[in-house]
N, C-alpha and C. Protein backbone atom coordinates (compact mmCIF):
# COMPACT_ATOMS: atom_id res chain seq x y z
N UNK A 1 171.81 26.75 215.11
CA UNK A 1 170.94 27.85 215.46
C UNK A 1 171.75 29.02 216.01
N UNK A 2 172.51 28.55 216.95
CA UNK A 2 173.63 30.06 217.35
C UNK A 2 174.50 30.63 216.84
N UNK A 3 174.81 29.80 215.56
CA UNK A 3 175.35 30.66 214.66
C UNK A 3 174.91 31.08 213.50
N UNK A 4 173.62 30.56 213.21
CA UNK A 4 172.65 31.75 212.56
C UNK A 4 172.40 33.38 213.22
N UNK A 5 172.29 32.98 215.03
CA UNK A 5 171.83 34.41 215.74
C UNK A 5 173.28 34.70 215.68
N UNK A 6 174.37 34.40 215.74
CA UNK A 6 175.40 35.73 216.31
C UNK A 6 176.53 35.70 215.00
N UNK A 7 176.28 34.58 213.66
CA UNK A 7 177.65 35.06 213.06
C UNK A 7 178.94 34.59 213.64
N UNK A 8 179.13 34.04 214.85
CA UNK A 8 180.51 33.63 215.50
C UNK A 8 180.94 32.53 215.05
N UNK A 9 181.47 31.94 214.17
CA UNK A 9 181.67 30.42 213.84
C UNK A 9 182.82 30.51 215.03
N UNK A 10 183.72 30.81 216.00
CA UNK A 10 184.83 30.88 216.81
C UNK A 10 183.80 30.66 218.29
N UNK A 11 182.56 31.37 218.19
CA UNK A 11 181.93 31.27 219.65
C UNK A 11 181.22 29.79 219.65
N UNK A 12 180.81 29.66 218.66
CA UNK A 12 179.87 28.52 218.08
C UNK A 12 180.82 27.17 218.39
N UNK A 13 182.12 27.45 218.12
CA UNK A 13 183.44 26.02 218.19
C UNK A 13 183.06 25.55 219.80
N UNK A 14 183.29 26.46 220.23
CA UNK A 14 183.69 26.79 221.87
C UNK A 14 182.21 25.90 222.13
N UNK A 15 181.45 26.44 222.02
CA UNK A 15 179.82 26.35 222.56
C UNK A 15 179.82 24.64 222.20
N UNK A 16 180.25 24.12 220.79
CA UNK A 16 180.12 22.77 220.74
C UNK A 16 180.92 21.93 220.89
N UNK A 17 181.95 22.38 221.36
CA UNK A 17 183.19 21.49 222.08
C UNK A 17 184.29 21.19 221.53
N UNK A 18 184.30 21.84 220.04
CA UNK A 18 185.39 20.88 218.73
C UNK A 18 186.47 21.70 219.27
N UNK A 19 187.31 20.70 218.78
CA UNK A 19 188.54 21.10 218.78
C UNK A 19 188.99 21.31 217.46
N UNK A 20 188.21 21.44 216.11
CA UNK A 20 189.26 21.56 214.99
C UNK A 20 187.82 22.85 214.45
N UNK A 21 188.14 23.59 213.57
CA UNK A 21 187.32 24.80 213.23
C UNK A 21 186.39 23.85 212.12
N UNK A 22 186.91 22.91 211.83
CA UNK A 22 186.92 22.34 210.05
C UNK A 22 185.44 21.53 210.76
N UNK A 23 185.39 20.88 211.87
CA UNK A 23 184.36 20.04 212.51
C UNK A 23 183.55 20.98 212.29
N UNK A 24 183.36 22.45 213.37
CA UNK A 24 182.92 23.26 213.45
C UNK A 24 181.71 23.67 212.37
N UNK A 25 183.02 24.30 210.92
CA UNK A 25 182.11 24.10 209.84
C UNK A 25 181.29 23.55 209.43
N UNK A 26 181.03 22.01 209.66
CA UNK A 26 180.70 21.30 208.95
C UNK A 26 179.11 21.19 208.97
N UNK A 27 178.79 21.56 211.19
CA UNK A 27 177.83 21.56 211.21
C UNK A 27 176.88 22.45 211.24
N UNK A 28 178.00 23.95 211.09
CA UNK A 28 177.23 24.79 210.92
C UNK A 28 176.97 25.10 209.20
N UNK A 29 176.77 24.30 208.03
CA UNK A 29 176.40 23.86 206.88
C UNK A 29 175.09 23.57 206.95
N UNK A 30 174.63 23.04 208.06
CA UNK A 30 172.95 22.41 208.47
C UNK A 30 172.32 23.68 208.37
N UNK A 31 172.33 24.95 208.50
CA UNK A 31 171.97 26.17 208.67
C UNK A 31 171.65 26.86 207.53
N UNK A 32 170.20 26.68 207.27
CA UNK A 32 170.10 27.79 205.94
C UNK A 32 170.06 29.31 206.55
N UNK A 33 171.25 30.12 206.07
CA UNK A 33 170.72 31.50 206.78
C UNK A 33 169.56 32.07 206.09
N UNK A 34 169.17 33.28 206.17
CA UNK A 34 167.84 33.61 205.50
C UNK A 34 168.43 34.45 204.10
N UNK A 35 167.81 34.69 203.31
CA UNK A 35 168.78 34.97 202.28
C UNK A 35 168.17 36.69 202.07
N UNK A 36 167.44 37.03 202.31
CA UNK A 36 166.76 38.20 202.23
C UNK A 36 167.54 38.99 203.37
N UNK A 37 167.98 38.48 204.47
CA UNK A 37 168.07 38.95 205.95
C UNK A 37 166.87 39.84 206.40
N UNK A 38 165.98 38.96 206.69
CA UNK A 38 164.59 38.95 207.50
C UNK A 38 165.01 39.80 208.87
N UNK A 39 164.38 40.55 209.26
CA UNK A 39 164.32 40.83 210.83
C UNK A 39 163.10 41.10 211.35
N UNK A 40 163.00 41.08 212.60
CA UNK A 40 161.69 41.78 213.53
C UNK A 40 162.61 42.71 214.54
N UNK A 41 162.05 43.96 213.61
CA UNK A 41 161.97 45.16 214.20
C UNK A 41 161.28 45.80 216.01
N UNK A 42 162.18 46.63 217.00
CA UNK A 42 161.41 47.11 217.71
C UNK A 42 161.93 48.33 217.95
N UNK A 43 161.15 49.05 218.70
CA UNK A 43 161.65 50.17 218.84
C UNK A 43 161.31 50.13 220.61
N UNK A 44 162.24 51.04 221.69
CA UNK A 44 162.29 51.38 223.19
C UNK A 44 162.82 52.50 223.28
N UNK A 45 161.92 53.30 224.27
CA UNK A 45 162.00 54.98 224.53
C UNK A 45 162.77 55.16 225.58
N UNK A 46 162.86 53.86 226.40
CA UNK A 46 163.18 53.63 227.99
C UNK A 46 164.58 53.23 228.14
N UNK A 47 165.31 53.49 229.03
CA UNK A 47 166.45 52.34 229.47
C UNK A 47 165.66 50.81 229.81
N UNK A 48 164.39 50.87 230.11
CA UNK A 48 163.97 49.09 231.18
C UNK A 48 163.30 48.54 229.38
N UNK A 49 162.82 49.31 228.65
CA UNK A 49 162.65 49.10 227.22
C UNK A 49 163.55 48.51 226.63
N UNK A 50 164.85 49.20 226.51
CA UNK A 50 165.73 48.57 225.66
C UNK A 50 166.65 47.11 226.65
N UNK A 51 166.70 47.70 227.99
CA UNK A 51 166.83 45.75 228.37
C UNK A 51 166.18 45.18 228.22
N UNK A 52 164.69 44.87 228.14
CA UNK A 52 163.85 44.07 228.22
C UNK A 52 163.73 43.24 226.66
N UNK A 53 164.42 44.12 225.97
CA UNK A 53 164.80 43.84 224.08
C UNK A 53 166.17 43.08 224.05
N UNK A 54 166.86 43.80 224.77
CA UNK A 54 168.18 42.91 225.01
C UNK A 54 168.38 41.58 225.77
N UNK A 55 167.39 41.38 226.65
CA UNK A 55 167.75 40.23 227.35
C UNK A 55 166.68 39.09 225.94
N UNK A 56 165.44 39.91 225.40
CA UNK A 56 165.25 38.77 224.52
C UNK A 56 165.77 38.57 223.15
N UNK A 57 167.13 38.88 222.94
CA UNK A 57 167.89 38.32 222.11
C UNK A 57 167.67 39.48 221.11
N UNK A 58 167.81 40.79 221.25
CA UNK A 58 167.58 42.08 220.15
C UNK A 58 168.72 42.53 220.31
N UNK A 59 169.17 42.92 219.24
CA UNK A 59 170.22 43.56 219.06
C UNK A 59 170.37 45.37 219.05
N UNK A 60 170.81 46.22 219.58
CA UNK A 60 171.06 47.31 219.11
C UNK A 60 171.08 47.91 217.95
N UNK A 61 170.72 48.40 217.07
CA UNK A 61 171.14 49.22 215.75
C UNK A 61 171.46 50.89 215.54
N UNK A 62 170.49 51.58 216.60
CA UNK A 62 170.97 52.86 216.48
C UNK A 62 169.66 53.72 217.23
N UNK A 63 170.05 55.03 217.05
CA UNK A 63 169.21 55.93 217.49
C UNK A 63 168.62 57.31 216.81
N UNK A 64 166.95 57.39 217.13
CA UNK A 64 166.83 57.84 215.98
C UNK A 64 165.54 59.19 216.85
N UNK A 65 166.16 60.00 216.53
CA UNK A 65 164.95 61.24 216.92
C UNK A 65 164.31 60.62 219.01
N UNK A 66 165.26 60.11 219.94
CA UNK A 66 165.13 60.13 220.84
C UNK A 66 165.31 58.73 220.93
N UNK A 67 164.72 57.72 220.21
CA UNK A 67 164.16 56.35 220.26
C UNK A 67 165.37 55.79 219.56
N UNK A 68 165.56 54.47 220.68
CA UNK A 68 166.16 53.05 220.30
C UNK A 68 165.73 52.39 219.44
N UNK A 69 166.12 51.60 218.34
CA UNK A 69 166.03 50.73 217.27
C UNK A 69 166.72 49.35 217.51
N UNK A 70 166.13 48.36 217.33
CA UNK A 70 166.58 46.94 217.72
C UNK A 70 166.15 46.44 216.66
N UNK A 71 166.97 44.81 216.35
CA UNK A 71 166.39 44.09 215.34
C UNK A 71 166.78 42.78 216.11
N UNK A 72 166.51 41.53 215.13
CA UNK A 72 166.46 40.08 215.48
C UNK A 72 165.81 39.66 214.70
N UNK A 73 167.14 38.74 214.02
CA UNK A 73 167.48 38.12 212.99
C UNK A 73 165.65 36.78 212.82
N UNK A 74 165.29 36.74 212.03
CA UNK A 74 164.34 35.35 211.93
C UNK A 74 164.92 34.60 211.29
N UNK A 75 164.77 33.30 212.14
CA UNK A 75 165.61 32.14 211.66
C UNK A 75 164.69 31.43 210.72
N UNK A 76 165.76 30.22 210.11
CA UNK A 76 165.42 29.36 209.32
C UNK A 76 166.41 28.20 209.05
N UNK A 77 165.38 27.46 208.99
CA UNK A 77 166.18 25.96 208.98
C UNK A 77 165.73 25.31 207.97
N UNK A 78 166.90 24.53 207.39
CA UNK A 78 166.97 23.36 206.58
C UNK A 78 165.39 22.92 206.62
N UNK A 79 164.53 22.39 205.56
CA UNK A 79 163.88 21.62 205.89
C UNK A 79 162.24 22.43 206.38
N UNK A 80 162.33 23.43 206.74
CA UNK A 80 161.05 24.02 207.12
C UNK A 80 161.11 25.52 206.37
């Protein structure tokens, strides 16, 4: 799942303890990413807006005519 949200297969090693990258891989294989690259969109006018997007796992993308743009990735897994 955390390396569906961030892309890090190096943060993902760390996070699951391996010591070889190749382990690593193996289980991040369990992971269907989404193939479309799905997101849920938001938008924040505010500085307490755009933390309140950031602490729930939104990412930054840019700025547009005053307003913040965030996205976050929708997951998907094997099996569902």
């Amino acid at each position: 799942m955390e390396y569906a949200r961030t892309k890090d297969i190096l943060y993902v090693q760390i996070l699951l303890g391996r010591k070889s990258l190749k382990n690593t891989l193996r289980y991040t294989q369990l992971v269907a990413l989404p193939q479309n690259e799905d997101y849920i969109c938001k938008v924040a006018k505010t500085v307490e807006g755009s933390k309140d997007l950031v602490e729930g796992g939104f990412e930054y993308v840019t700025e547009v005519n005053g307003v913040k743009l965030f996205r976050k990735m929708k997951t998907s897994y094997l099996g569902t």
